[in-house]
PDB file of N, CA and C in Angstrom:
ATOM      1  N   UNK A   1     104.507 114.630 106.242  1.00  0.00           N
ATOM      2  CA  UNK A   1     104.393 114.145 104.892  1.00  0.00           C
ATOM      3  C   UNK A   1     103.366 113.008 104.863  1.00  0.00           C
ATOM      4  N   UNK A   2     102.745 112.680 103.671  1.00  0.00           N
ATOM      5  CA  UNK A   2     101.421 111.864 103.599  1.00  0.00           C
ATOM      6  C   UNK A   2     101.788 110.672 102.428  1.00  0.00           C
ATOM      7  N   UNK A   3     101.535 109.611 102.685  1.00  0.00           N
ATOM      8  CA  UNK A   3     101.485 108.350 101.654  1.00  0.00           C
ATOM      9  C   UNK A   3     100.545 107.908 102.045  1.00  0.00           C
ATOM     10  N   UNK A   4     100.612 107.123 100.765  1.00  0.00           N
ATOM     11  CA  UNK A   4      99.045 106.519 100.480  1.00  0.00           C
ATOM     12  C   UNK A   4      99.098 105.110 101.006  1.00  0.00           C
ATOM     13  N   UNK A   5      98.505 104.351 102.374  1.00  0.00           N
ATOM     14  CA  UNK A   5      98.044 103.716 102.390  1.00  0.00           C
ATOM     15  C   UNK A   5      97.290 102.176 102.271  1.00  0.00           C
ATOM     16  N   UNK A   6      97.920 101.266 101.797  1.00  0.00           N
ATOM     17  CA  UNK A   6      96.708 100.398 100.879  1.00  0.00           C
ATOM     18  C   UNK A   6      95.949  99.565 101.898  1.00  0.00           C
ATOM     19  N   UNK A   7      96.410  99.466 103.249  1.00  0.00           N
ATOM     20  CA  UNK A   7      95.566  99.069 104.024  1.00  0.00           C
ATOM     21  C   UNK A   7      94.158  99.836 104.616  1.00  0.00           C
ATOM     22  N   UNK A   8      94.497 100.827 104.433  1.00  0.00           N
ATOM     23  CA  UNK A   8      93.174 101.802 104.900  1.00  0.00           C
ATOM     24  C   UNK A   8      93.066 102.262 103.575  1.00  0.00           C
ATOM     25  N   UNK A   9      93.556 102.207 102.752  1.00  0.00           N
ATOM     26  CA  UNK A   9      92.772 102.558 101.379  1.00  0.00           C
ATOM     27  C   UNK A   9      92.331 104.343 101.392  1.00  0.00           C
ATOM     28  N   UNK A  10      93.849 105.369 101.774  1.00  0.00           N
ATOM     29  CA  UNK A  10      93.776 106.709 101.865  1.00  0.00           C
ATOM     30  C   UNK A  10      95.139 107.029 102.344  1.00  0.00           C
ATOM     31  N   UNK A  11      95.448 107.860 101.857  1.00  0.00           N
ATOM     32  CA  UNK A  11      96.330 109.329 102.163  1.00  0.00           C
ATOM     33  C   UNK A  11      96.741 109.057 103.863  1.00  0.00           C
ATOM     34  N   UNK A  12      97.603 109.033 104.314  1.00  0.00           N
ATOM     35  CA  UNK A  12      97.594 109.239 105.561  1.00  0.00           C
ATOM     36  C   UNK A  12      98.906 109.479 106.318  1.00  0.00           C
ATOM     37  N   UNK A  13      99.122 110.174 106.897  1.00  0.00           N
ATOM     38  CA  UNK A  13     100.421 110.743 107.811  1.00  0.00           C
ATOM     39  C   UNK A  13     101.429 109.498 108.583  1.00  0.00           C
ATOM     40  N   UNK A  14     103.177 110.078 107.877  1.00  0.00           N
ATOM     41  CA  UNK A  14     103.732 109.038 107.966  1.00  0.00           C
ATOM     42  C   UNK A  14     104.209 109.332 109.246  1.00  0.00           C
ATOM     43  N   UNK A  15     104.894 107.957 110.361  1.00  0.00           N
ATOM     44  CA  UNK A  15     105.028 107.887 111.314  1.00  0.00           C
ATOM     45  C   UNK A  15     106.282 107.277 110.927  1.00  0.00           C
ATOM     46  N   UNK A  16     107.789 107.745 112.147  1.00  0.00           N
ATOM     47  CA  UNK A  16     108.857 106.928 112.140  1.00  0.00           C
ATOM     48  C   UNK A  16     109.581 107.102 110.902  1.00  0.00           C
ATOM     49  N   UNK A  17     109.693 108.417 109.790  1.00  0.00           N
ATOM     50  CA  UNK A  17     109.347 108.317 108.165  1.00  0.00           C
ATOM     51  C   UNK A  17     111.147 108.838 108.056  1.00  0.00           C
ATOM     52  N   UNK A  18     111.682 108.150 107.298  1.00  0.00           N
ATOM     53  CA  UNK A  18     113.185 108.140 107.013  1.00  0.00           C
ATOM     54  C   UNK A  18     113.145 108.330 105.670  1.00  0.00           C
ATOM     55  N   UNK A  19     114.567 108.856 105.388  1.00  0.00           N
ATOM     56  CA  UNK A  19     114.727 109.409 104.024  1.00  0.00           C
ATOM     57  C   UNK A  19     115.832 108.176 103.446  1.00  0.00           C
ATOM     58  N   UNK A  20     115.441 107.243 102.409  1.00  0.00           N
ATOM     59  CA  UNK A  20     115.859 106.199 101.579  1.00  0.00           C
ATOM     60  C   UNK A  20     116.524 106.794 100.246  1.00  0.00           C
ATOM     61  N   UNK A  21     117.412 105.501  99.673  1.00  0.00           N
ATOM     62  CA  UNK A  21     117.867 106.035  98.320  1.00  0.00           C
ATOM     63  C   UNK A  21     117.444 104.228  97.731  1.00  0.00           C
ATOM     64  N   UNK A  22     116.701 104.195  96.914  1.00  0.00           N
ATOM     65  CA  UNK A  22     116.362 103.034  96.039  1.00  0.00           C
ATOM     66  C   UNK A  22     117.668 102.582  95.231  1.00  0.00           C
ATOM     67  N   UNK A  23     117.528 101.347  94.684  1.00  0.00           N
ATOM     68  CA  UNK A  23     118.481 100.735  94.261  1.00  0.00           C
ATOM     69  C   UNK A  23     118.711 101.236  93.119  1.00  0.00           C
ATOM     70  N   UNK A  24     117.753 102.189  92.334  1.00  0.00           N
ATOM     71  CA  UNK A  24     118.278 102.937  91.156  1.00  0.00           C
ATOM     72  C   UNK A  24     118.507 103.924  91.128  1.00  0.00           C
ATOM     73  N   UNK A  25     118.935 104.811  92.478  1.00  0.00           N
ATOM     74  CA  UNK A  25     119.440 105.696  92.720  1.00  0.00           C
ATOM     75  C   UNK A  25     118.355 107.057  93.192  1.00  0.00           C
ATOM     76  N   UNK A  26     116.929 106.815  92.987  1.00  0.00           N
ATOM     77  CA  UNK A  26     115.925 107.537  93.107  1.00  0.00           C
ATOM     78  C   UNK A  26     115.671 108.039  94.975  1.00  0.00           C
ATOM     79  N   UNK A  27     115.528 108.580  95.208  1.00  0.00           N
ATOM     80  CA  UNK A  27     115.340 109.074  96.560  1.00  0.00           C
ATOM     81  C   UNK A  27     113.862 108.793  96.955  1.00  0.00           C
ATOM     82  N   UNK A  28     113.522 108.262  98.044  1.00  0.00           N
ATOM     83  CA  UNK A  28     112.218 107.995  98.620  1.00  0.00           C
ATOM     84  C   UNK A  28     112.112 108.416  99.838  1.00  0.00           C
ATOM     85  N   UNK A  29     110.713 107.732 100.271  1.00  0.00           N
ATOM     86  CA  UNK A  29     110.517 107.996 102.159  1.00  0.00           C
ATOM     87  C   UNK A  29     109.762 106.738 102.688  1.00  0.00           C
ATOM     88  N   UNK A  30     110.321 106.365 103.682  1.00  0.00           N
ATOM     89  CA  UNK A  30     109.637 104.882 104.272  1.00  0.00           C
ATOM     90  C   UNK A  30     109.456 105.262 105.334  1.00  0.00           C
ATOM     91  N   UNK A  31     108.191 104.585 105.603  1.00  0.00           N
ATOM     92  CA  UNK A  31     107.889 104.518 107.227  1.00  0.00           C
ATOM     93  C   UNK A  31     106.366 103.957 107.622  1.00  0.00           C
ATOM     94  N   UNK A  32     105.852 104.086 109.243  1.00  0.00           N
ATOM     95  CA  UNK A  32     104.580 103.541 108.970  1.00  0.00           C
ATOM     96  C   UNK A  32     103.256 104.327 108.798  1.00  0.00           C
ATOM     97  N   UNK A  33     102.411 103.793 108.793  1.00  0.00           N
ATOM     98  CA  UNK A  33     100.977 104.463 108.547  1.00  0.00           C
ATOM     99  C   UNK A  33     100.627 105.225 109.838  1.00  0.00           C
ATOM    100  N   UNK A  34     100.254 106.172 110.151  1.00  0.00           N
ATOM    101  CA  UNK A  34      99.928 106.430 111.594  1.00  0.00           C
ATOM    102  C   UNK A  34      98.391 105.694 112.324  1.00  0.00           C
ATOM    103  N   UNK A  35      98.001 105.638 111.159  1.00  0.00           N
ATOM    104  CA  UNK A  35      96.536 104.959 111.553  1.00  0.00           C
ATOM    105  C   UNK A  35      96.514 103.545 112.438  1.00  0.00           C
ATOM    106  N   UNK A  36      97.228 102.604 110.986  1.00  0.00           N
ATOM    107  CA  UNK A  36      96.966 101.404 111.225  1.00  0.00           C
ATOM    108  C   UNK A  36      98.373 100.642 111.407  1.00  0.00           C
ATOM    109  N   UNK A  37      99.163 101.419 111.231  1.00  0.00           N
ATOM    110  CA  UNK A  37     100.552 100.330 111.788  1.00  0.00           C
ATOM    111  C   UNK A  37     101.081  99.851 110.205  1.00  0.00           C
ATOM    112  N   UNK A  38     101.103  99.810 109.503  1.00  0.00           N
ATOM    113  CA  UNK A  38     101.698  99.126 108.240  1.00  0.00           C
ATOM    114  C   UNK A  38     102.654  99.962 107.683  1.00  0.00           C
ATOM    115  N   UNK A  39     103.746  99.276 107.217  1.00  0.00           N
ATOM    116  CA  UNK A  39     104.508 100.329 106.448  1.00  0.00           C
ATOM    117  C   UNK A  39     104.099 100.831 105.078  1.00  0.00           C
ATOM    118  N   UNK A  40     104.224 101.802 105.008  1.00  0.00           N
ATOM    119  CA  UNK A  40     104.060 102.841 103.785  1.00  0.00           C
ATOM    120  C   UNK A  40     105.413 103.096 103.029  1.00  0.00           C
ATOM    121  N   UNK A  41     105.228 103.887 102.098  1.00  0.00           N
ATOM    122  CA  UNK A  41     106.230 104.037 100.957  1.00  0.00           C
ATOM    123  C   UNK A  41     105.821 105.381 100.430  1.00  0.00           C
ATOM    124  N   UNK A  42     106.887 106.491 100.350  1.00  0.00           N
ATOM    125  CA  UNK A  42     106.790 107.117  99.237  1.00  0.00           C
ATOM    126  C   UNK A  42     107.933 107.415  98.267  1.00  0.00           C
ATOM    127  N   UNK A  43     107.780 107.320  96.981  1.00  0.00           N
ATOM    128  CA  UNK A  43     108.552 107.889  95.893  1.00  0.00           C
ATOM    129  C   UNK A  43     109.204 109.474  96.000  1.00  0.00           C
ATOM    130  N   UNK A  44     109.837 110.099  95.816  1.00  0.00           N
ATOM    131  CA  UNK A  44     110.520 111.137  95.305  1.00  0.00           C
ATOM    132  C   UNK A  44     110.741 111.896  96.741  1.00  0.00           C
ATOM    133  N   UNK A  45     111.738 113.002  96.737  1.00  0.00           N
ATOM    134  CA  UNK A  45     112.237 113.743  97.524  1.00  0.00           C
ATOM    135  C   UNK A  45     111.812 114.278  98.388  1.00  0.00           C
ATOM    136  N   UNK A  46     112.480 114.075  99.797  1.00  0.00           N
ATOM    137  CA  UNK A  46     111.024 113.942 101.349  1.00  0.00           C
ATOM    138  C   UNK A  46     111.560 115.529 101.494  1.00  0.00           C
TER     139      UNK A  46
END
């Protein structure tokens, strides 16, 4: 799965990437950037 980035400023393949439930009940995906090490974020159902 792919999130976007804002340290490299692109799309990029998540590393370590877990399936979250937000505090308003919305389902996400966290984890890090594979590139550069930063955590990433994505919105909706992994």
């Amino acid at each position: 799965m792919e999130a976007y980035c804002v340290k490299c400023r692109a799309k990029r393949e998540i590393n370590n990437s877990q399936s979250i439930t937000m505090k308003n009940g919305r389902p996400a995906t966290q984890g890090v950037c594979g590139t550069c090490g930063t955590k990433v974020f994505r919105i909706g159902k992994s």
